[in-house]
N, C-alpha and C. Protein backbone atom coordinates (compact mmCIF):
# COMPACT_ATOMS: atom_id res chain seq x y z
N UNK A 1 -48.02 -75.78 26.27
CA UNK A 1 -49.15 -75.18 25.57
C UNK A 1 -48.72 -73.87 24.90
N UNK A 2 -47.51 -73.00 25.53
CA UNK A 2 -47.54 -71.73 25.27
C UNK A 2 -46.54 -72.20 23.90
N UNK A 3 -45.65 -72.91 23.96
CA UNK A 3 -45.01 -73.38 22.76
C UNK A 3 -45.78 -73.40 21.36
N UNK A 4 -46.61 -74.72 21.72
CA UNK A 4 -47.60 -74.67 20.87
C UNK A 4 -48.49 -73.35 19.89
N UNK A 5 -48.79 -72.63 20.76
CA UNK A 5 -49.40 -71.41 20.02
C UNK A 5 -48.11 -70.33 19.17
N UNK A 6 -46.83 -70.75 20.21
CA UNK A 6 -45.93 -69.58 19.12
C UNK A 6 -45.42 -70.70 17.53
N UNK A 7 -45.65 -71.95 17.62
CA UNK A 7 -45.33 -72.25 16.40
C UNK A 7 -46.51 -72.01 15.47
N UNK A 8 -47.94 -72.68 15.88
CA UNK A 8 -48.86 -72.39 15.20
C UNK A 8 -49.23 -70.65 15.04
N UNK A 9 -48.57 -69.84 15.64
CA UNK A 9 -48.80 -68.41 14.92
C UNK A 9 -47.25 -68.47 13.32
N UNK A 10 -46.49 -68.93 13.90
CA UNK A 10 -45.54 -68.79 12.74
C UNK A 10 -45.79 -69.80 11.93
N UNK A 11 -46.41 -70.65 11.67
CA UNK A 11 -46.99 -71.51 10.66
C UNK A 11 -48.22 -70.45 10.03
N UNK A 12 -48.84 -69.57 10.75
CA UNK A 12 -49.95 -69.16 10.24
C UNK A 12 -49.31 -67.98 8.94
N UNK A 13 -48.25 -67.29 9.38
CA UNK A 13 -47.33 -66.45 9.05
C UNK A 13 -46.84 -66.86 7.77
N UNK A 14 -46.32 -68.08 7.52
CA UNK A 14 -45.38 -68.78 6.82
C UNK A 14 -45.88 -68.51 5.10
N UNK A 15 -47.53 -69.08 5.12
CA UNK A 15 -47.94 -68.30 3.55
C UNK A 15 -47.65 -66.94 3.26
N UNK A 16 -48.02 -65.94 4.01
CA UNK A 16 -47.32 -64.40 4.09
C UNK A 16 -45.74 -64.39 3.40
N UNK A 17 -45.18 -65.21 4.20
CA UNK A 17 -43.93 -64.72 4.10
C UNK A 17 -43.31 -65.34 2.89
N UNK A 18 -43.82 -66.79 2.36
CA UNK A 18 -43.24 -67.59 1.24
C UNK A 18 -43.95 -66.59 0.01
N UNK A 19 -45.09 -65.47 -0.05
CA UNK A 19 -45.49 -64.90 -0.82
C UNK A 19 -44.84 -63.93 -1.29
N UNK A 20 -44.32 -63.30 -0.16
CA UNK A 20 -43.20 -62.31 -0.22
C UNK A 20 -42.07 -62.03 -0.72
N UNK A 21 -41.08 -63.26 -0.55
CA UNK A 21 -40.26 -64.11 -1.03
C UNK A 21 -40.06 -64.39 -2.44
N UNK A 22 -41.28 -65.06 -3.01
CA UNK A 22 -42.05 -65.02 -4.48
C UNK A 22 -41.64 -63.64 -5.08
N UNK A 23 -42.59 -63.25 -4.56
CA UNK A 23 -42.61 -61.58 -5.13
C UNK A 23 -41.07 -61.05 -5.58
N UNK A 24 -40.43 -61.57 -4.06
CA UNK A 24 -39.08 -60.52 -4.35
C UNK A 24 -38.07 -61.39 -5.51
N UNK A 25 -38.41 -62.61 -5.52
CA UNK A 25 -37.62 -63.65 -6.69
C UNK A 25 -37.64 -63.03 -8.45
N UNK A 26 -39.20 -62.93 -8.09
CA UNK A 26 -39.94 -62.32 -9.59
C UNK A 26 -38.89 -61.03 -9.80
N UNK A 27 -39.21 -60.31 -9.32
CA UNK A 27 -38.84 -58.81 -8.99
C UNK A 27 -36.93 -58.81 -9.36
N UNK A 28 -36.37 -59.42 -9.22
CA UNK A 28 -35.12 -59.73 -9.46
C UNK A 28 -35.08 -60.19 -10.66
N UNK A 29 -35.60 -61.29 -11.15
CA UNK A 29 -35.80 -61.94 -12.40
C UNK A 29 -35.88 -60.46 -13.86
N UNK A 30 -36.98 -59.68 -13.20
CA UNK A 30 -37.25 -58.96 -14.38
C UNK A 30 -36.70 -57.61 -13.97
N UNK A 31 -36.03 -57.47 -12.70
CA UNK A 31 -34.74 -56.69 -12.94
C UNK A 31 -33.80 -56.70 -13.77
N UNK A 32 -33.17 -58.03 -13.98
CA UNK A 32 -32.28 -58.95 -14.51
C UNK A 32 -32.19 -58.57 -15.92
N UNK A 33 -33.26 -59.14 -16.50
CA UNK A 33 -34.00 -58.90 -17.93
C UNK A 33 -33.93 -57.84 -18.56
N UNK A 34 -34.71 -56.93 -17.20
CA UNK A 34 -34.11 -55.89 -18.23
C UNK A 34 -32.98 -54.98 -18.31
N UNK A 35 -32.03 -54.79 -17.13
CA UNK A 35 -30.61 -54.66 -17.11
C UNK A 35 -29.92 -55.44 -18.19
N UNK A 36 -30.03 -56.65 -18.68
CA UNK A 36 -29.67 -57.29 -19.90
C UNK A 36 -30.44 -56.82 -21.10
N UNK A 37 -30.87 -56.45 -21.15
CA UNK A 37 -31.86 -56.18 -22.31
C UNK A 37 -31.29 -54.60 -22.42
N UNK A 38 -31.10 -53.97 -21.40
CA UNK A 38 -30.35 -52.35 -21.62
C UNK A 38 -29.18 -52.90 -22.13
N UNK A 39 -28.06 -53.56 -21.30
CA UNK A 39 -26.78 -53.83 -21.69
C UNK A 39 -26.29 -54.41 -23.22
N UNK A 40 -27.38 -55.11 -24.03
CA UNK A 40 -27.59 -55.48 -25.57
C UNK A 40 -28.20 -54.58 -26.16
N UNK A 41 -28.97 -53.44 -25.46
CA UNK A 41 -29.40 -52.83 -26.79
C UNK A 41 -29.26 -51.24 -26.24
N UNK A 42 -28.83 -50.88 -25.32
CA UNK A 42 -28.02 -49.75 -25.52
C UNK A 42 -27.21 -48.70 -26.08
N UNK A 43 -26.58 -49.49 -26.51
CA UNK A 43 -25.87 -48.72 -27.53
C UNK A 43 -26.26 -48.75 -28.65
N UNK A 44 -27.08 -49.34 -29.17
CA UNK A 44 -27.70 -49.36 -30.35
C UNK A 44 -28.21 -48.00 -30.05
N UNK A 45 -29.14 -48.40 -29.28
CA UNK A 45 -30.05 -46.87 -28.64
C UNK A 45 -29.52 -46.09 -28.83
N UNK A 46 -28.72 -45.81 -28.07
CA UNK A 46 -27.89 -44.14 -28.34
C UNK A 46 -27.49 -43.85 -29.42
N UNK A 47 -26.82 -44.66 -30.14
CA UNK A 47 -26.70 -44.55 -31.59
C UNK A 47 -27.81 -44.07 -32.20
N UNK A 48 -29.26 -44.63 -31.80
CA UNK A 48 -30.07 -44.27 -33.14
C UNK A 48 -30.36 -42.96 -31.94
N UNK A 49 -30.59 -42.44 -31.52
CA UNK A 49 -30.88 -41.20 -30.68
C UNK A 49 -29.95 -39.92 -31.27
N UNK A 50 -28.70 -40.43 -31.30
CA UNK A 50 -27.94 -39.45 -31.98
C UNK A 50 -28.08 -39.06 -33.08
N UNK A 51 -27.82 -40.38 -34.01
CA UNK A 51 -28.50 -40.20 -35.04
C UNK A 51 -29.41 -39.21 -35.88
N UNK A 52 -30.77 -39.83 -35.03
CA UNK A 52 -31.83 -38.72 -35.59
C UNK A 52 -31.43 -37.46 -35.02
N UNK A 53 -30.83 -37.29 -34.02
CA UNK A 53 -30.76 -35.73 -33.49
C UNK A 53 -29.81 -35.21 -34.22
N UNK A 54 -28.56 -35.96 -34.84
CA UNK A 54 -27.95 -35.08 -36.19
C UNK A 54 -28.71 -34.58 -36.81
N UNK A 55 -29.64 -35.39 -37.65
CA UNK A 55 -30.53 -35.66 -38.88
C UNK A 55 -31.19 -34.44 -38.46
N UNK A 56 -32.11 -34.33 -37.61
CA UNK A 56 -32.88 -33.34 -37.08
C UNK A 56 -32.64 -31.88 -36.98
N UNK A 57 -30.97 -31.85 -36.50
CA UNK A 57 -30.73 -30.76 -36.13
C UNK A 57 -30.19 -29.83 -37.89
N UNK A 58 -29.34 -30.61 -38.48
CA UNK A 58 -29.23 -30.43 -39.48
C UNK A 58 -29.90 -30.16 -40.94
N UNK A 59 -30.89 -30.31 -40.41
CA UNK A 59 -32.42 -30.26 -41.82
C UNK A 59 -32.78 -28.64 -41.64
């Protein structure tokens, strides 16, 4: 009987935890994204940052 209740508490658990899981999948995904998305447009970035701050400083 006592068996019984420790699986049915970790079955009760189990949505909790597959939610969690989810979460942390997502969370990686659009880590991902945008670490790639810095790594392609980065240097562009800084480029145009400099850029105008020549432009700027020089006027």
């Amino acid at each position: 009987m006592a068996k019984r209740g420790k699986i049915g508490a970790i079955w009760r658990r189990l949505p909790r935890a597959q939610t969690m899981t989810e979460y942390a999948l997502i969370l990686t995904a659009v880590a991902l994204v945008a670490l790639l998305g810095y790594e392609l447009m980065g240097r562009d970035l800084s480029n145009n940052v400099s850029r105008t701050n020549s432009t700027l400083t020089s006027s």
